[in-house]
N, C-alpha and C. Protein backbone atom coordinates (compact mmCIF):
# COMPACT_ATOMS: atom_id res chain seq x y z
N UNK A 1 102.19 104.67 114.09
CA UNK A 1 103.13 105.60 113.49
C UNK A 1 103.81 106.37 114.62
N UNK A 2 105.10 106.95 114.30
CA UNK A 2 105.70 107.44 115.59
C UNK A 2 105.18 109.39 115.89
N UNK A 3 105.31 109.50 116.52
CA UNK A 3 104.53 111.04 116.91
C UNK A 3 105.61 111.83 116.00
N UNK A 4 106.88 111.49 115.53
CA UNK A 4 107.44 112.88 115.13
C UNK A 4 107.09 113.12 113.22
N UNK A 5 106.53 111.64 113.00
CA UNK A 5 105.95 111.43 111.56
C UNK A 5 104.68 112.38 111.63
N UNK A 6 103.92 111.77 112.62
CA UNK A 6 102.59 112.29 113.08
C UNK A 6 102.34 113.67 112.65
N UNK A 7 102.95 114.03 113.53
CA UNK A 7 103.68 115.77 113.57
C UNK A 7 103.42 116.67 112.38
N UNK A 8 104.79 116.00 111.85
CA UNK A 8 104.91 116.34 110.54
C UNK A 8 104.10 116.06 109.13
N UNK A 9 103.49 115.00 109.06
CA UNK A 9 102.29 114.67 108.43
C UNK A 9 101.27 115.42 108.90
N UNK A 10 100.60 116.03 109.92
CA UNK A 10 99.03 116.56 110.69
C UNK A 10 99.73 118.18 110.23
N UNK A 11 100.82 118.23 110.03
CA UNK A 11 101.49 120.11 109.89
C UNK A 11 101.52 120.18 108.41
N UNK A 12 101.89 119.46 107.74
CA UNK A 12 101.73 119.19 106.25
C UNK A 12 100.40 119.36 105.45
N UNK A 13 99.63 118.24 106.50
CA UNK A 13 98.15 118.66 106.02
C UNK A 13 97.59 119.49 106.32
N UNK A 14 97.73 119.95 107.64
CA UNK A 14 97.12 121.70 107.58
C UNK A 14 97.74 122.38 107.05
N UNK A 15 98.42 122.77 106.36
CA UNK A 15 99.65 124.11 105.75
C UNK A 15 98.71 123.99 104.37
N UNK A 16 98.36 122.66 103.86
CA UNK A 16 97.91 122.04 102.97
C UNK A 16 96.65 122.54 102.36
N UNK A 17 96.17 122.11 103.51
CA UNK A 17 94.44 123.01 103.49
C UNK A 17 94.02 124.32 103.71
N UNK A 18 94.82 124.97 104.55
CA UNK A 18 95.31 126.19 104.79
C UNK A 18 95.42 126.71 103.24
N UNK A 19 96.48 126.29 102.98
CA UNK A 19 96.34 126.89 101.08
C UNK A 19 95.43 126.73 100.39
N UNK A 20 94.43 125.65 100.30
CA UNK A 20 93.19 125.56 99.35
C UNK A 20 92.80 126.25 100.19
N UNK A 21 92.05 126.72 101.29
CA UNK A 21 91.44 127.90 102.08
C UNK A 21 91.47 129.26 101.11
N UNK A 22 92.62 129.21 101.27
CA UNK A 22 93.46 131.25 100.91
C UNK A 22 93.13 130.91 99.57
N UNK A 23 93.13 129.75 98.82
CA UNK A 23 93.41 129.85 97.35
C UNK A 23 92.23 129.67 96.66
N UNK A 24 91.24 129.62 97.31
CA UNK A 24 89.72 128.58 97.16
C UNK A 24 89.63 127.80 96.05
N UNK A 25 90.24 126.75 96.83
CA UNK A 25 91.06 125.21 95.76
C UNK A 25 89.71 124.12 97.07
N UNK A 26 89.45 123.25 96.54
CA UNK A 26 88.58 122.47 97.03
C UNK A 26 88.75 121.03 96.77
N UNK A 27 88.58 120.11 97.78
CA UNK A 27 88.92 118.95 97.41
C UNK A 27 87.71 118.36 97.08
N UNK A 28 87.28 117.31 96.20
CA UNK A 28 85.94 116.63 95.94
C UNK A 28 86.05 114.94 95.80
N UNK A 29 85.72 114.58 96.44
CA UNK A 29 85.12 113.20 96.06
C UNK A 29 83.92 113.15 95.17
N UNK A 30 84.58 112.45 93.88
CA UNK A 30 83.17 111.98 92.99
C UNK A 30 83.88 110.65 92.27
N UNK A 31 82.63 110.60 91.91
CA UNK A 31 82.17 109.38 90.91
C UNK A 31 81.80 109.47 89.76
N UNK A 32 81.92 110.84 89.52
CA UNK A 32 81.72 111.86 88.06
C UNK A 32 82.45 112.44 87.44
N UNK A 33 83.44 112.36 86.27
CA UNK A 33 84.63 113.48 85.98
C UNK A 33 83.86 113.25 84.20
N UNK A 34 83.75 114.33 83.84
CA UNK A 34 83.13 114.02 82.10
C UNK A 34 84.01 113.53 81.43
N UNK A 35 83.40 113.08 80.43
CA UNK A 35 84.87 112.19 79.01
C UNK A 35 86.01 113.20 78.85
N UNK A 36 85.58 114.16 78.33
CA UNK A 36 86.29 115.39 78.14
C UNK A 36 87.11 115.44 79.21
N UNK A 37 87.49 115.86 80.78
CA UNK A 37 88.14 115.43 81.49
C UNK A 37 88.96 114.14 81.40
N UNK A 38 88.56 113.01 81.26
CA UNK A 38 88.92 112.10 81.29
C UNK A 38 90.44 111.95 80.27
N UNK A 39 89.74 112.46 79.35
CA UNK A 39 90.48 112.73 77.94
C UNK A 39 92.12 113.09 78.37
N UNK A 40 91.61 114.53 78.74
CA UNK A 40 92.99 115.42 79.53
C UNK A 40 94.03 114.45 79.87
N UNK A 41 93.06 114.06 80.75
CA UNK A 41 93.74 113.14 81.99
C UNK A 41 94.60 111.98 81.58
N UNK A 42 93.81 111.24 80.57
CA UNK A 42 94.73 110.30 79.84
C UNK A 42 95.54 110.86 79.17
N UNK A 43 95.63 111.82 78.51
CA UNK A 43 96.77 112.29 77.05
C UNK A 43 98.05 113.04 78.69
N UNK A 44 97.38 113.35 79.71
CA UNK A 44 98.25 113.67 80.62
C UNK A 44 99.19 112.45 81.29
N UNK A 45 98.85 111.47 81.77
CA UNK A 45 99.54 109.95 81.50
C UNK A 45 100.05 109.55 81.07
N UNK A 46 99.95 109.91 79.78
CA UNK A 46 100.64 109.52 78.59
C UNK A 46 101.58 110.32 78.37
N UNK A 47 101.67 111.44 78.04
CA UNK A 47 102.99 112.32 78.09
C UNK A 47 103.98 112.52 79.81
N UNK A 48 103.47 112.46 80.63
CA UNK A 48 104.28 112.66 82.03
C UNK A 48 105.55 111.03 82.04
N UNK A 49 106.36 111.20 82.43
CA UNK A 49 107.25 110.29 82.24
C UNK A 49 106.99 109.16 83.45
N UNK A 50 106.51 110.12 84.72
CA UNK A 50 106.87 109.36 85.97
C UNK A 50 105.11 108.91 86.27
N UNK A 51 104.16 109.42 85.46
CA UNK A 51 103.07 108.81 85.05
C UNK A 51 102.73 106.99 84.32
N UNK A 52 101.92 106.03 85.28
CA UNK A 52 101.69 105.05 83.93
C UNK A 52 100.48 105.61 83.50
N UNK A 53 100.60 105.14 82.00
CA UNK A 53 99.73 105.94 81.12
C UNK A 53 98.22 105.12 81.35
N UNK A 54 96.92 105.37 81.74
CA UNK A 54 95.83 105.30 81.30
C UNK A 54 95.32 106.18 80.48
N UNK A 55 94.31 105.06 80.03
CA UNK A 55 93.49 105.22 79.17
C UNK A 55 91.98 105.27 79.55
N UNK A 56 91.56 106.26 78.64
CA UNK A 56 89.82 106.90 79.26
C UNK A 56 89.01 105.83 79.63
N UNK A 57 89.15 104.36 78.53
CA UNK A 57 88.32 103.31 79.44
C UNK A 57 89.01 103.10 80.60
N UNK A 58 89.95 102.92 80.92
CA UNK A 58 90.65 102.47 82.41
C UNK A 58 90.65 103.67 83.04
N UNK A 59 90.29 104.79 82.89
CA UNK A 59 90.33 105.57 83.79
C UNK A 59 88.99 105.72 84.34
N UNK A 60 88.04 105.40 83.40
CA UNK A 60 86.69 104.85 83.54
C UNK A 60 86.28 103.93 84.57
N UNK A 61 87.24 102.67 84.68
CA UNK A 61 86.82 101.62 85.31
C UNK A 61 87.04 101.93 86.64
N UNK A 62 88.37 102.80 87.15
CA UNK A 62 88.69 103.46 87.98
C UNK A 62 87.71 104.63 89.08
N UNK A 63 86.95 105.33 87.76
CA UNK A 63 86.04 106.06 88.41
C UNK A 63 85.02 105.25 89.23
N UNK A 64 84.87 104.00 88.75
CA UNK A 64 83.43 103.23 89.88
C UNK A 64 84.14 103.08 91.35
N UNK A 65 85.34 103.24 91.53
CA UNK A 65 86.20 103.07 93.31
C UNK A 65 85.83 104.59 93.57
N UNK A 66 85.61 105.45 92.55
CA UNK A 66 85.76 107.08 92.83
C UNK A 66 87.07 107.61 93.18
N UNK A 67 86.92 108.79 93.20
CA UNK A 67 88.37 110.03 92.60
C UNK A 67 88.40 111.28 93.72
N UNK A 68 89.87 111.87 94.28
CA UNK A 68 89.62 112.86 94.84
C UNK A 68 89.95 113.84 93.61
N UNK A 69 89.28 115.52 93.55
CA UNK A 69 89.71 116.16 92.42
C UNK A 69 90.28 117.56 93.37
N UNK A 70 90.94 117.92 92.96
CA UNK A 70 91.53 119.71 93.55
C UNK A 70 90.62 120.30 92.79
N UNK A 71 89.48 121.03 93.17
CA UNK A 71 88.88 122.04 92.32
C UNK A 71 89.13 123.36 92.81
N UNK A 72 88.70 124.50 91.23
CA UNK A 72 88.76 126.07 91.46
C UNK A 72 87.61 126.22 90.33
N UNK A 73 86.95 127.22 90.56
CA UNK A 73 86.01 127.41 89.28
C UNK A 73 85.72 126.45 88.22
N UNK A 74 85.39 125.02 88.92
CA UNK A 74 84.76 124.09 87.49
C UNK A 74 86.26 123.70 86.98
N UNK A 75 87.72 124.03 87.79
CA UNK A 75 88.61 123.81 86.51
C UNK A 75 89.33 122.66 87.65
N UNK A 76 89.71 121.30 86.94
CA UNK A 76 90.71 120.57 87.48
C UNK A 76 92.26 120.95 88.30
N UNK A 77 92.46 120.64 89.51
CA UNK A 77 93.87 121.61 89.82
C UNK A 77 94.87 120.29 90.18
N UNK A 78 94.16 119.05 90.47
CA UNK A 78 94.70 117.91 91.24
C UNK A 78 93.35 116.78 90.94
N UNK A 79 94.35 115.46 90.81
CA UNK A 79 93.48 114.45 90.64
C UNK A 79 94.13 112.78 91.40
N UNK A 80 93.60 112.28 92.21
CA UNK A 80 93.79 111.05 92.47
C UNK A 80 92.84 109.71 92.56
N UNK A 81 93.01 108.99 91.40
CA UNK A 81 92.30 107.37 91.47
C UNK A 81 92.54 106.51 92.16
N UNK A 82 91.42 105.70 92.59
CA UNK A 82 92.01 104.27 93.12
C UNK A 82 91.69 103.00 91.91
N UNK A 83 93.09 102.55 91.63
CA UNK A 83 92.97 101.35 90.81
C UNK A 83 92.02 100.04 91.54
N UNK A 84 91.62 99.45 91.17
CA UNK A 84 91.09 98.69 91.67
C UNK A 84 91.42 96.86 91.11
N UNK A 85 92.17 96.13 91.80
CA UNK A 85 93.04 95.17 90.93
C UNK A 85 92.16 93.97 92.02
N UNK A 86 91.55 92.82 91.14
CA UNK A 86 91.11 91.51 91.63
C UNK A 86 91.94 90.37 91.63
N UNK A 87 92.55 90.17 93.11
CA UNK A 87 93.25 88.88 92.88
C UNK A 87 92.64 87.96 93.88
N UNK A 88 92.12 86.94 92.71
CA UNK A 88 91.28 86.01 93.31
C UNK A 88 89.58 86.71 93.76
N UNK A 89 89.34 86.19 94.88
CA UNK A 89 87.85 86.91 94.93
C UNK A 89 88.19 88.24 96.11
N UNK A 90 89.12 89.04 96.25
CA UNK A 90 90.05 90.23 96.86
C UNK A 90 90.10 91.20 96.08
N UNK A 91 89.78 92.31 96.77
CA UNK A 91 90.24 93.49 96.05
C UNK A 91 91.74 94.18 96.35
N UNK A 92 92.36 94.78 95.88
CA UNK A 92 93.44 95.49 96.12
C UNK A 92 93.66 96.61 95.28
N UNK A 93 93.66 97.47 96.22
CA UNK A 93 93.50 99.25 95.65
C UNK A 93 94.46 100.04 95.49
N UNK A 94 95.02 100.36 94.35
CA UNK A 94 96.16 101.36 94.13
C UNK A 94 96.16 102.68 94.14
N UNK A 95 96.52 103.15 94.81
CA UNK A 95 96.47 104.65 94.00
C UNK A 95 97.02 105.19 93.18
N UNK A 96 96.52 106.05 92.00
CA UNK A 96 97.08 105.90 90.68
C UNK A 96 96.77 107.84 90.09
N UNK A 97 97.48 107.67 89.13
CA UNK A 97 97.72 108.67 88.39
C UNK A 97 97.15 110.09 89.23
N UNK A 98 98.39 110.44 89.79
CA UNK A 98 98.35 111.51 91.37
C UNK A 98 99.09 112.42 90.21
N UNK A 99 98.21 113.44 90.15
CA UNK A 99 98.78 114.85 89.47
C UNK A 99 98.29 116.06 90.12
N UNK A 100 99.12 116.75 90.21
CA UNK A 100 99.01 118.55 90.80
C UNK A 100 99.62 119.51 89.61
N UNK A 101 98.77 120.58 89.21
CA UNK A 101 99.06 121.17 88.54
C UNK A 101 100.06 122.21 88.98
N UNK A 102 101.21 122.09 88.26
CA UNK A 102 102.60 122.59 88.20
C UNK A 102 102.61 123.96 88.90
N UNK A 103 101.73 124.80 88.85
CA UNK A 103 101.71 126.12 89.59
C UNK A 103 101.31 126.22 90.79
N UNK A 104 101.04 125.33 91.66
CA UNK A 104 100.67 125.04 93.00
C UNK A 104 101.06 123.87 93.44
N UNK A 105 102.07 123.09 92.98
CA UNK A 105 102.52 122.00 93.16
C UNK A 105 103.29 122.27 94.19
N UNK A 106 104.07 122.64 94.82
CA UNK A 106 104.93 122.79 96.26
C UNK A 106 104.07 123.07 97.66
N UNK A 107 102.74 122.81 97.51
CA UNK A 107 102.28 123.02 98.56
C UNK A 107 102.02 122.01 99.50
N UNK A 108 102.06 120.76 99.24
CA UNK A 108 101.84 119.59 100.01
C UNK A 108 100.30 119.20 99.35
N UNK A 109 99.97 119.43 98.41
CA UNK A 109 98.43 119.50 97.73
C UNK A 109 98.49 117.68 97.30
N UNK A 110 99.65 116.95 96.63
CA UNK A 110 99.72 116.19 96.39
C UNK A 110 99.69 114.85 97.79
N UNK A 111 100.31 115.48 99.05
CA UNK A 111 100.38 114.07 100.12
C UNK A 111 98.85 114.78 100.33
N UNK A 112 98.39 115.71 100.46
CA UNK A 112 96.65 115.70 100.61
C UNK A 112 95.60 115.13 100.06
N UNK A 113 95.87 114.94 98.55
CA UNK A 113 95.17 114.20 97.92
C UNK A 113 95.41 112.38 98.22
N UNK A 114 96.41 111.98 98.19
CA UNK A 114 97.25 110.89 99.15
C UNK A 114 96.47 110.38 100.39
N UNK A 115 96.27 111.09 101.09
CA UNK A 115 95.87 111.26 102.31
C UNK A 115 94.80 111.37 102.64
N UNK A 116 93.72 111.66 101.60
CA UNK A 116 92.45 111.63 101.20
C UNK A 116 91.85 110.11 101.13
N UNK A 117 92.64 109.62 99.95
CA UNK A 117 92.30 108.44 99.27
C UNK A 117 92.62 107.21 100.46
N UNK A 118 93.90 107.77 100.96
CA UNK A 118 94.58 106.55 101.99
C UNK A 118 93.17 106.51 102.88
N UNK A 119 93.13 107.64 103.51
CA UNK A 119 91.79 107.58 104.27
C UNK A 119 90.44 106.70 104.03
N UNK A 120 90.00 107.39 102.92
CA UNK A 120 88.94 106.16 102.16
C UNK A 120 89.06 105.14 102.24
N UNK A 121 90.22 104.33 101.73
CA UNK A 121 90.22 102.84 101.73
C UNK A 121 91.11 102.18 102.90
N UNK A 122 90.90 103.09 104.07
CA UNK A 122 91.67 102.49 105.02
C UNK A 122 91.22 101.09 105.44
N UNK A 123 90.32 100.96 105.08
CA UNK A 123 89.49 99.37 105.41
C UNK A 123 89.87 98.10 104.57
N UNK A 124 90.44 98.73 103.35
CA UNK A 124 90.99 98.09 102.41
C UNK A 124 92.29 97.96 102.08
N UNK A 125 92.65 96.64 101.01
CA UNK A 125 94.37 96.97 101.14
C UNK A 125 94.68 97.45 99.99
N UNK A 126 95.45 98.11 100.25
CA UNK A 126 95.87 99.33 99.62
C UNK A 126 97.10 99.42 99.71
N UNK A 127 97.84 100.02 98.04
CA UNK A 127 99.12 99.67 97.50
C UNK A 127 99.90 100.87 96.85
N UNK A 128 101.00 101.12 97.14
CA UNK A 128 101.18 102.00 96.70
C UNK A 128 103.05 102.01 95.50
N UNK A 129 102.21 101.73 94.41
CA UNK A 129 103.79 101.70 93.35
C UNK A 129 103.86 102.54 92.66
N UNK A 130 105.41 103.64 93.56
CA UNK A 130 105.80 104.39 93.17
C UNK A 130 107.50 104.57 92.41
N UNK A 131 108.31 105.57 91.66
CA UNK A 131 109.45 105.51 91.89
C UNK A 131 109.96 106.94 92.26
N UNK A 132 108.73 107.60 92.45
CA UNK A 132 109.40 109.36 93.14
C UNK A 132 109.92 109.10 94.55
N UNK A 133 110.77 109.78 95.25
CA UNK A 133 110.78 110.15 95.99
C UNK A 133 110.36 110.56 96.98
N UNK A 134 109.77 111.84 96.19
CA UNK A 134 108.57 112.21 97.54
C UNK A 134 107.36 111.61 97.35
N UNK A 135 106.96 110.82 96.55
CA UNK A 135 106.03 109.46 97.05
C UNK A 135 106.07 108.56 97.84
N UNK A 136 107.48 108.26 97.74
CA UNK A 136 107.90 107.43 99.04
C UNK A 136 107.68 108.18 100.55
N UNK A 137 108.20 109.33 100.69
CA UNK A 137 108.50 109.90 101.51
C UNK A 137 107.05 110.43 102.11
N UNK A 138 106.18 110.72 101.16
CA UNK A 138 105.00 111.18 101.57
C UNK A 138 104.16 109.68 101.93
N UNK A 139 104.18 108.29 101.37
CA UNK A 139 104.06 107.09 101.77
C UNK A 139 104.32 106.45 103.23
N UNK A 140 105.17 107.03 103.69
CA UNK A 140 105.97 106.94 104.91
C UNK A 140 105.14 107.39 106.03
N UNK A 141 104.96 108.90 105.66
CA UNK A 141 103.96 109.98 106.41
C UNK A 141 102.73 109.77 106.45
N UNK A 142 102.03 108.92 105.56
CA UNK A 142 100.77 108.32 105.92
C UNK A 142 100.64 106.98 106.67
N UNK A 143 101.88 106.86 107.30
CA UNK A 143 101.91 105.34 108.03
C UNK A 143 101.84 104.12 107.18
N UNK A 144 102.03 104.65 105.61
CA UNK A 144 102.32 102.77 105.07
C UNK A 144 103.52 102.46 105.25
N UNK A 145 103.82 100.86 104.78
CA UNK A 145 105.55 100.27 105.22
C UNK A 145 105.65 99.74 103.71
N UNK A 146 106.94 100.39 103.66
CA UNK A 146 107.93 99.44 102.26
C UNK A 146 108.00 98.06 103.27
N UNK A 147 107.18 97.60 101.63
CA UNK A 147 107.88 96.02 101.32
C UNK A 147 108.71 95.81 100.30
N UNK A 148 108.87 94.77 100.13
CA UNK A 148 109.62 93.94 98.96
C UNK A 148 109.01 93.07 98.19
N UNK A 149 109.06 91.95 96.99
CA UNK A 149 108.52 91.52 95.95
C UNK A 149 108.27 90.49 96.83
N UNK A 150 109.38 89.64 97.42
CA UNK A 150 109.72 88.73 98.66
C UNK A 150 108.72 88.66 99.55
N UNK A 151 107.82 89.66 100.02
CA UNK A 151 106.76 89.83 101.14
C UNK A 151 105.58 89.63 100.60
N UNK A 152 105.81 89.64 99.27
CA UNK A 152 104.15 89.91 98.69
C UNK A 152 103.92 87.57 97.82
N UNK A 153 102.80 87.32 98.16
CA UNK A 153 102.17 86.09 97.75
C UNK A 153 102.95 86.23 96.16
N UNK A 154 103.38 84.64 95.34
CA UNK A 154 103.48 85.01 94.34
C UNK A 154 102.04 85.21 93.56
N UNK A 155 101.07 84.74 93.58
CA UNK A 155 100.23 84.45 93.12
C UNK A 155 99.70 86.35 93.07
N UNK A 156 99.84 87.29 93.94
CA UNK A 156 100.00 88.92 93.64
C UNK A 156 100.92 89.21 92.91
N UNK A 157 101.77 88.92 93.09
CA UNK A 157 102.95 89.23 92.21
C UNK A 157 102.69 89.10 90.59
N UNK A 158 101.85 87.67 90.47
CA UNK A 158 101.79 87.16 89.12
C UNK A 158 100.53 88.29 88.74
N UNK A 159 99.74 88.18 89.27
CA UNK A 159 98.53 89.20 89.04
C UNK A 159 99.08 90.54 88.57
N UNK A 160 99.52 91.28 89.22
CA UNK A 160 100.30 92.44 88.86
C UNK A 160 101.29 92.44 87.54
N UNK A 161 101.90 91.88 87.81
CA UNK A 161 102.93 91.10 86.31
C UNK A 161 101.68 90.87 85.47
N UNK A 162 100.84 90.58 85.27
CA UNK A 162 99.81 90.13 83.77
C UNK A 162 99.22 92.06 83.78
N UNK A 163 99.14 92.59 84.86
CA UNK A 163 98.66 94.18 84.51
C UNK A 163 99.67 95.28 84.20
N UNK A 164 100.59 94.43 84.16
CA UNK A 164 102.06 95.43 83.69
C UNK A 164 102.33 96.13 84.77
N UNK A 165 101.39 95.53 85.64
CA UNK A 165 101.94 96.90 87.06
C UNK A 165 103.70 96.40 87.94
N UNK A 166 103.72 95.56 87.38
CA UNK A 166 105.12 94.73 88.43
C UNK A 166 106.02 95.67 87.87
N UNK A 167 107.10 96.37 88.88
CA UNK A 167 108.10 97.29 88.63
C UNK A 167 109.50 96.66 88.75
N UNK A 168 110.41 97.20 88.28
CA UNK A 168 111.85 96.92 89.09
C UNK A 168 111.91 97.37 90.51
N UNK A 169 112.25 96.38 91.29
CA UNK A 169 112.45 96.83 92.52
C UNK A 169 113.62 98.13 92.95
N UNK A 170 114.47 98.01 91.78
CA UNK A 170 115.57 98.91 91.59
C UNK A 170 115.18 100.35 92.27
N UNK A 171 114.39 100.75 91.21
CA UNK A 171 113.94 101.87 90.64
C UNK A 171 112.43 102.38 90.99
N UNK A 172 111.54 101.15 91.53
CA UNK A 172 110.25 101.21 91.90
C UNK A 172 109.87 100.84 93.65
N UNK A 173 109.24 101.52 94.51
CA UNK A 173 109.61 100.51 95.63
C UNK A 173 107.67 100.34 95.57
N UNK A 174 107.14 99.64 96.69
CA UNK A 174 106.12 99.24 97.50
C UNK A 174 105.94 99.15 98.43
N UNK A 175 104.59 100.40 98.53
CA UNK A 175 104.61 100.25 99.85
C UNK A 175 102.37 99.90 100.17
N UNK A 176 102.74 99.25 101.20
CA UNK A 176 101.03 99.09 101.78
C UNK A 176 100.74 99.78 103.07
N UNK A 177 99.11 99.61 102.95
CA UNK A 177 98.72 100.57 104.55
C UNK A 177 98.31 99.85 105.53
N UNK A 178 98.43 100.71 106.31
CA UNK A 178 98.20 99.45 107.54
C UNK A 178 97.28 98.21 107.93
N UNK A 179 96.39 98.49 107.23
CA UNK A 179 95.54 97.19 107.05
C UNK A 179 95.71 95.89 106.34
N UNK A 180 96.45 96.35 104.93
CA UNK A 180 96.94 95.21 104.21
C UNK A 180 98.18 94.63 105.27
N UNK A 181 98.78 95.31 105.84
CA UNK A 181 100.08 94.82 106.56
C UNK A 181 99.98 94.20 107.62
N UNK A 182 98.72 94.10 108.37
CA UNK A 182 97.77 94.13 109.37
C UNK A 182 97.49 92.16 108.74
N UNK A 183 97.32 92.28 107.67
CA UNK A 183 96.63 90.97 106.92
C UNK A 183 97.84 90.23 106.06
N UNK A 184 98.63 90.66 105.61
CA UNK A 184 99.65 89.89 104.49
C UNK A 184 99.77 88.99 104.95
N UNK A 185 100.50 88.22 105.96
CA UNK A 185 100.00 87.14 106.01
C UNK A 185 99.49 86.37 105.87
N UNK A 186 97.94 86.34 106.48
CA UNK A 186 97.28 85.89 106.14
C UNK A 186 96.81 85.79 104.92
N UNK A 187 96.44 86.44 104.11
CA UNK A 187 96.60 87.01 102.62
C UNK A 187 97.12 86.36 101.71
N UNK A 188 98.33 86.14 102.43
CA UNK A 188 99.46 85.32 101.32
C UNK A 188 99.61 84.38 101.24
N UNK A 189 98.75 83.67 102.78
CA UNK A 189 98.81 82.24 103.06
C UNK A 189 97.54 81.52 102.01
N UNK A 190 96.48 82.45 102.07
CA UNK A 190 95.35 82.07 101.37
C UNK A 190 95.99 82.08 99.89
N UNK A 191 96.59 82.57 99.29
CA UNK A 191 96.61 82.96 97.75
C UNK A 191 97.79 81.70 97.45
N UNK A 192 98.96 81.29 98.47
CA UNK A 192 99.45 80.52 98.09
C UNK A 192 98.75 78.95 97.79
N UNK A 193 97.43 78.57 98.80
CA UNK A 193 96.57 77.60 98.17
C UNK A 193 96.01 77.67 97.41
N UNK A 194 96.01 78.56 96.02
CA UNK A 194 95.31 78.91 94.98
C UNK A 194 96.71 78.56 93.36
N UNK A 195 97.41 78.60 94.14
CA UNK A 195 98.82 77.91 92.91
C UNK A 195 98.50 76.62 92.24
């Protein structure tokens, strides 16, 4: 990544944490969020526009990759999943349903949680389909690279397309982290002997 991304990504995330500090907002990794949570979380999916909607079992299946949460007193403030999608005998990890609660949302709380998860599965490949803006932009800042539909194996492509996850490229872009990008290739070479 180039130092002036760097920069600005390492100033982002401290300003970031800096605020859960002052605000005593806490980030958590678990493997635990109750139904009741869960619940929220889906009927929250479901109504957000720029949300895809899960559902408590799929948000379920999600919890076995584990979750970062924004906590304050026991109360949810921020939440990020990793999807977890099998193509072929491969995993490939999305990150999914990224929410910050609206009253602390301008703080950079959201590329933190981002930045969390990216971290975790840096070993893994990892995908990121968005159509915000500053998803992209915060995508960028964690050192992943836009691709195209064109870059990706069809045999991913088709996988994704049967999970409804395939977007318009229009309106949706993709991007991966450095490890998957590190491997596509190879990746794609393997999946195309599987047609």
């Amino acid at each position: 990544m180039n130092s002036i991304l760097d920069i600005k990504k390492n100033t982002a995330v401290e300003e970031a944490i800096a605020y859960c500090d002052l605000q005593g907002l806490e980030v958590v990794f678990t493997e635990d969020v109750s139904r009741t949570e869960l619940q929220i979380i889906s009927e929250r999916t479901k109504h957000l526009p720029a949300m895809y909607h899960a559902s408590v079992g799929m948000l379920l299946d999600r919890l076995k990759n584990g979750c970062f949460l924004l906590m304050k007193n026991e109360e949810i403030y921020g939440h990020i999943f990793a999807h977890r999608h099998t193509i072929d005998k491969y995993s490939v990890f999305e990150r999914s349903s990224l929410w910050v609660h609206k009253s602390i949302r301008n703080n950079n709380l959201g590329l933190l949680l981002m930045d969390c998860l990216t971290k975790k599965f840096s070993k893994e490949f990892l995908i990121s389909i968005a159509q915000d803006h500053t998803v992209h932009q915060n995508n960028e800042l964690l050192g992943m690279r836009f691709i195209t539909l064109k870059d990706l194996s069809p045999v991913l492509i088709e996988t994704l397309e049967k999970l409804g996850k395939l977007r318009d490229e229009y309106k949706y872009k993709y991007y991966v982290n450095p490890y998957f990008e590190s491997k596509i290739n190879q990746f794609n070479k393997i999946l195309k002997n599987k047609i």
